[in-house]
N, C-alpha and C. Protein backbone atom coordinates (compact mmCIF):
# COMPACT_ATOMS: atom_id res chain seq x y z
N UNK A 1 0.84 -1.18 0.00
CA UNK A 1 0.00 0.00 0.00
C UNK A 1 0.88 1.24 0.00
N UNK A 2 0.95 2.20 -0.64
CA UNK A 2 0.98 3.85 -0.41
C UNK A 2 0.30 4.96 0.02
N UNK A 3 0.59 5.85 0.65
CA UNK A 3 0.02 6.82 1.21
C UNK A 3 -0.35 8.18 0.19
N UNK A 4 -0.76 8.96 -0.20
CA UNK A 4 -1.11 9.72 -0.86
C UNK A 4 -1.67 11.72 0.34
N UNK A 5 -0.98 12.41 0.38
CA UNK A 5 -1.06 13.45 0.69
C UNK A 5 -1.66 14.52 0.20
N UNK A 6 -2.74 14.70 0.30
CA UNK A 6 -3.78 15.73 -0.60
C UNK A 6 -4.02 16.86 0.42
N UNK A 7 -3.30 18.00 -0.61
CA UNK A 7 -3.82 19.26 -0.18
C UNK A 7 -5.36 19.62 -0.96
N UNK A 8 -6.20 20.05 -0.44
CA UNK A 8 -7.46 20.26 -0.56
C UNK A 8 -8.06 21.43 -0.40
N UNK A 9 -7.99 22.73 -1.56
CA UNK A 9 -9.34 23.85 -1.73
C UNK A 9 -10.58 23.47 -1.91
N UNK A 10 -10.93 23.46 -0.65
CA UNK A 10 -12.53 23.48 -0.04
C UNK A 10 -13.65 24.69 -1.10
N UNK A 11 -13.12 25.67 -1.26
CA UNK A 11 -13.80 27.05 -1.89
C UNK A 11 -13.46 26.67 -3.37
N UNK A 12 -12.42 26.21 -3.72
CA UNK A 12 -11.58 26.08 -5.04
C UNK A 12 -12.36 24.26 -5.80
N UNK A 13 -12.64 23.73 -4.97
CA UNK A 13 -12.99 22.39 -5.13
C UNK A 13 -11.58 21.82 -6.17
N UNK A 14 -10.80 22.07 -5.61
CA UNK A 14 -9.58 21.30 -6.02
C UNK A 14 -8.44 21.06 -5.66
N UNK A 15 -7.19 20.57 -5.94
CA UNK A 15 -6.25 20.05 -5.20
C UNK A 15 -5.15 21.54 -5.46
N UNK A 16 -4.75 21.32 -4.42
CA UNK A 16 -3.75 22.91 -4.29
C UNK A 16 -2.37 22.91 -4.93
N UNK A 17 -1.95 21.29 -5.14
CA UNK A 17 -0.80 21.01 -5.33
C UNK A 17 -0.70 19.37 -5.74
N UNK A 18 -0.15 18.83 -6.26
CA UNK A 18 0.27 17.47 -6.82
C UNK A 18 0.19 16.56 -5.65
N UNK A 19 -0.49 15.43 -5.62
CA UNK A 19 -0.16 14.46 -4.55
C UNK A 19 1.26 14.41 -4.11
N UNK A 20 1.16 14.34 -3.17
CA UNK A 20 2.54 13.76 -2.19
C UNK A 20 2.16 11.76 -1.92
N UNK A 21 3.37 11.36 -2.46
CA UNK A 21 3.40 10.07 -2.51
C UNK A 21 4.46 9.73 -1.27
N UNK A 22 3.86 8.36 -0.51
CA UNK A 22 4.76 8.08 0.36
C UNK A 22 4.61 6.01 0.37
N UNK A 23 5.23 5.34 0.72
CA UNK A 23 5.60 4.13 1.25
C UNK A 23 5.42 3.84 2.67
N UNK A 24 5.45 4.95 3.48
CA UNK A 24 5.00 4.90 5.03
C UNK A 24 4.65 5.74 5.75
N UNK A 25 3.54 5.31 6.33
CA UNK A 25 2.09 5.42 6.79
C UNK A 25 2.63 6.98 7.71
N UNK A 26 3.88 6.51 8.66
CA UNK A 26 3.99 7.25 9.62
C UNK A 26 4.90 9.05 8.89
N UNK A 27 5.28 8.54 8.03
CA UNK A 27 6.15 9.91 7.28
C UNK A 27 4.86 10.66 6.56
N UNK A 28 4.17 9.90 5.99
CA UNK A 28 2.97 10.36 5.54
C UNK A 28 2.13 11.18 6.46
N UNK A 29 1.70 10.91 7.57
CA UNK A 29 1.04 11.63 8.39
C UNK A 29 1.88 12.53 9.25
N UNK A 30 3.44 12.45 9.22
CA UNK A 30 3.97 13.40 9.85
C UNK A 30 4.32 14.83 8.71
N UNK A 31 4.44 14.39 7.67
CA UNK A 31 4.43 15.35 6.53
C UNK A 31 2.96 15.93 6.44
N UNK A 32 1.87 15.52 7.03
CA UNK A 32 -0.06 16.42 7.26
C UNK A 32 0.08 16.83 8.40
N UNK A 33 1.09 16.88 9.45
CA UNK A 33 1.06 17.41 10.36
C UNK A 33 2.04 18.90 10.14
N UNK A 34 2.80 18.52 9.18
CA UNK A 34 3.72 20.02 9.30
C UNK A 34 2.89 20.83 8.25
N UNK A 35 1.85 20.68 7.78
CA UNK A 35 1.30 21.23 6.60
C UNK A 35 0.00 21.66 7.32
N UNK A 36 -0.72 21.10 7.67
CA UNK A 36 -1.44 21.39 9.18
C UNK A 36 -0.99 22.91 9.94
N UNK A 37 0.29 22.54 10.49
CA UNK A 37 0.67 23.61 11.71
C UNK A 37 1.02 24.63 11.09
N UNK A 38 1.25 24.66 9.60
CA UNK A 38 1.85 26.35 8.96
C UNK A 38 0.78 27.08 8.78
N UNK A 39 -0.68 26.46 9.16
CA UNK A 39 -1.61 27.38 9.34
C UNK A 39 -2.73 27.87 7.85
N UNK A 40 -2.75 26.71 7.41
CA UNK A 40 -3.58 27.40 5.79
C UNK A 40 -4.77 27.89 5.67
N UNK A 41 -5.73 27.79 6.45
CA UNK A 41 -6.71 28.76 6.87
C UNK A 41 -7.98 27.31 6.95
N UNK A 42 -9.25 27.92 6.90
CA UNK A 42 -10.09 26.86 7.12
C UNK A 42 -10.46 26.13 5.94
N UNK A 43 -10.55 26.93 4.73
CA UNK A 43 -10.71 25.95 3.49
C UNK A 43 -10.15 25.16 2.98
N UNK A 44 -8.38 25.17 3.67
CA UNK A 44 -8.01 24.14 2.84
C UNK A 44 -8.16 23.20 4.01
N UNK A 45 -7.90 21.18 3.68
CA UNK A 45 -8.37 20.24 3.57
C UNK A 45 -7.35 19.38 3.75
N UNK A 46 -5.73 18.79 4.55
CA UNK A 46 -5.23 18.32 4.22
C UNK A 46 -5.49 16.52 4.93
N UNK A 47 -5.21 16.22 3.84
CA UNK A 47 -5.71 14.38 3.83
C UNK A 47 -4.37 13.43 3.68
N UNK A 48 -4.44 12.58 4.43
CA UNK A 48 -3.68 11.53 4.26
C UNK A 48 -4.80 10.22 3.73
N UNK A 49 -4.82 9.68 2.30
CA UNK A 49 -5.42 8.56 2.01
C UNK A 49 -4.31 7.38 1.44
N UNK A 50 -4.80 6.35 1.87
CA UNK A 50 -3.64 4.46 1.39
C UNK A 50 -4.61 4.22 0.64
N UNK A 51 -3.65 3.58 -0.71
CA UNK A 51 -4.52 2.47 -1.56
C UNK A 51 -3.32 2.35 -2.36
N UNK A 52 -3.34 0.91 -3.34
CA UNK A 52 -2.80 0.68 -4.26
C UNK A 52 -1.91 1.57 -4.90
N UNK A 53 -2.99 2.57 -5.65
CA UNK A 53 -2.29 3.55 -6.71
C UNK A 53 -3.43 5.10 -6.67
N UNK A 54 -2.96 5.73 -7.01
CA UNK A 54 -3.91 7.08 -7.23
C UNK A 54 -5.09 6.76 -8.19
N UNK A 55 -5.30 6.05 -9.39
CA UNK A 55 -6.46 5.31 -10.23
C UNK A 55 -7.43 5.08 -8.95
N UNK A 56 -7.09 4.31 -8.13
CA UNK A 56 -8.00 3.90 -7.07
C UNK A 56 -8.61 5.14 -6.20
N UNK A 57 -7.62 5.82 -5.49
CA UNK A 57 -8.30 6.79 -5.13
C UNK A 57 -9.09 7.81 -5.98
N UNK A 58 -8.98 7.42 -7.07
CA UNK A 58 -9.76 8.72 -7.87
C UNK A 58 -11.12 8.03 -7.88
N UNK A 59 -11.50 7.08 -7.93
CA UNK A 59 -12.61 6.15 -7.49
C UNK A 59 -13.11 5.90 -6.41
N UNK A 60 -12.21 6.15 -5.24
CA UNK A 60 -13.00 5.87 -3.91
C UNK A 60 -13.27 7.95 -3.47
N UNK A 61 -12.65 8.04 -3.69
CA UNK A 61 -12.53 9.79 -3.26
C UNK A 61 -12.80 10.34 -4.71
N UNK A 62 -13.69 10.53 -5.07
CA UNK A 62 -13.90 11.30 -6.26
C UNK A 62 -13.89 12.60 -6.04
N UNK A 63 -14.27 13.40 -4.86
CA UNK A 63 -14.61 14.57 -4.78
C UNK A 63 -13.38 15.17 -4.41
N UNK A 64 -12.55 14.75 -4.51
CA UNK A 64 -11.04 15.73 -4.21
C UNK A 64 -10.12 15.48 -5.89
N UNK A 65 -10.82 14.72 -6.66
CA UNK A 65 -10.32 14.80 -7.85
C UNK A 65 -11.33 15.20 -9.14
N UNK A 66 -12.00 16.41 -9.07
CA UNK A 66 -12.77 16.73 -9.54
C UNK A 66 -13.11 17.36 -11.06
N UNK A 67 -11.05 17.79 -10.86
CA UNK A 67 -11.11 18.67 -11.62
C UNK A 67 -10.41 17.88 -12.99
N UNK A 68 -10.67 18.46 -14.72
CA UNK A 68 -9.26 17.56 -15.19
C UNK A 68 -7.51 18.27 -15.30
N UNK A 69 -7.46 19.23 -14.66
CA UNK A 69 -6.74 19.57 -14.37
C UNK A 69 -5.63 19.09 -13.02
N UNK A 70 -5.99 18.07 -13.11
CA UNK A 70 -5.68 17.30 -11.95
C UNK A 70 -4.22 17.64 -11.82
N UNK A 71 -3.07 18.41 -11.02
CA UNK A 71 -1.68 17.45 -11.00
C UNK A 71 -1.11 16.40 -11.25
N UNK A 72 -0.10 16.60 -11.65
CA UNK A 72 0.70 15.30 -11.34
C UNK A 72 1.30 14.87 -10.24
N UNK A 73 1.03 13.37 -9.72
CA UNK A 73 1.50 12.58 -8.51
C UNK A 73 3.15 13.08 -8.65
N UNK A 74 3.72 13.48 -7.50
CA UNK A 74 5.63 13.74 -7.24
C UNK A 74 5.84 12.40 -6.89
């Protein structure tokens, strides 16, 4: 499994920036915690989601991939 890091415009209904890809669970959620504490205001949205591959999450989470302007996964 991989972790996937989604910054999230709530007002914008879209992703702020390219997935952040990770291999573990715990770097993953410590990288939503420093993104968290710099303070981005209330609309944005930051998510830590696991699955397979990003294909999948665009299927289980549709609403954070809305746009086709989607980024590219780093």
């Amino acid at each position: 499994m991989r972790y996937f890091l989604l910054v999230y415009d709530r007002r914008g209904a879209r992703l702020t920036s390219a997935p952040q890809v990770f291999d573990d669970q715990q770097e993953a959620l410590g990288a939503r915690f420093d993104i968290e504490r710099s303070g981005l205001g209330d609309d944005i949205e930051v998510v830590v989601l696991g699955g397979e591959n990003l294909e999948s999450l665009k299927t289980t989470h549709a609403r954070y991939f809305g746009s086709d302007s989607l980024p590219a996964a780093s």
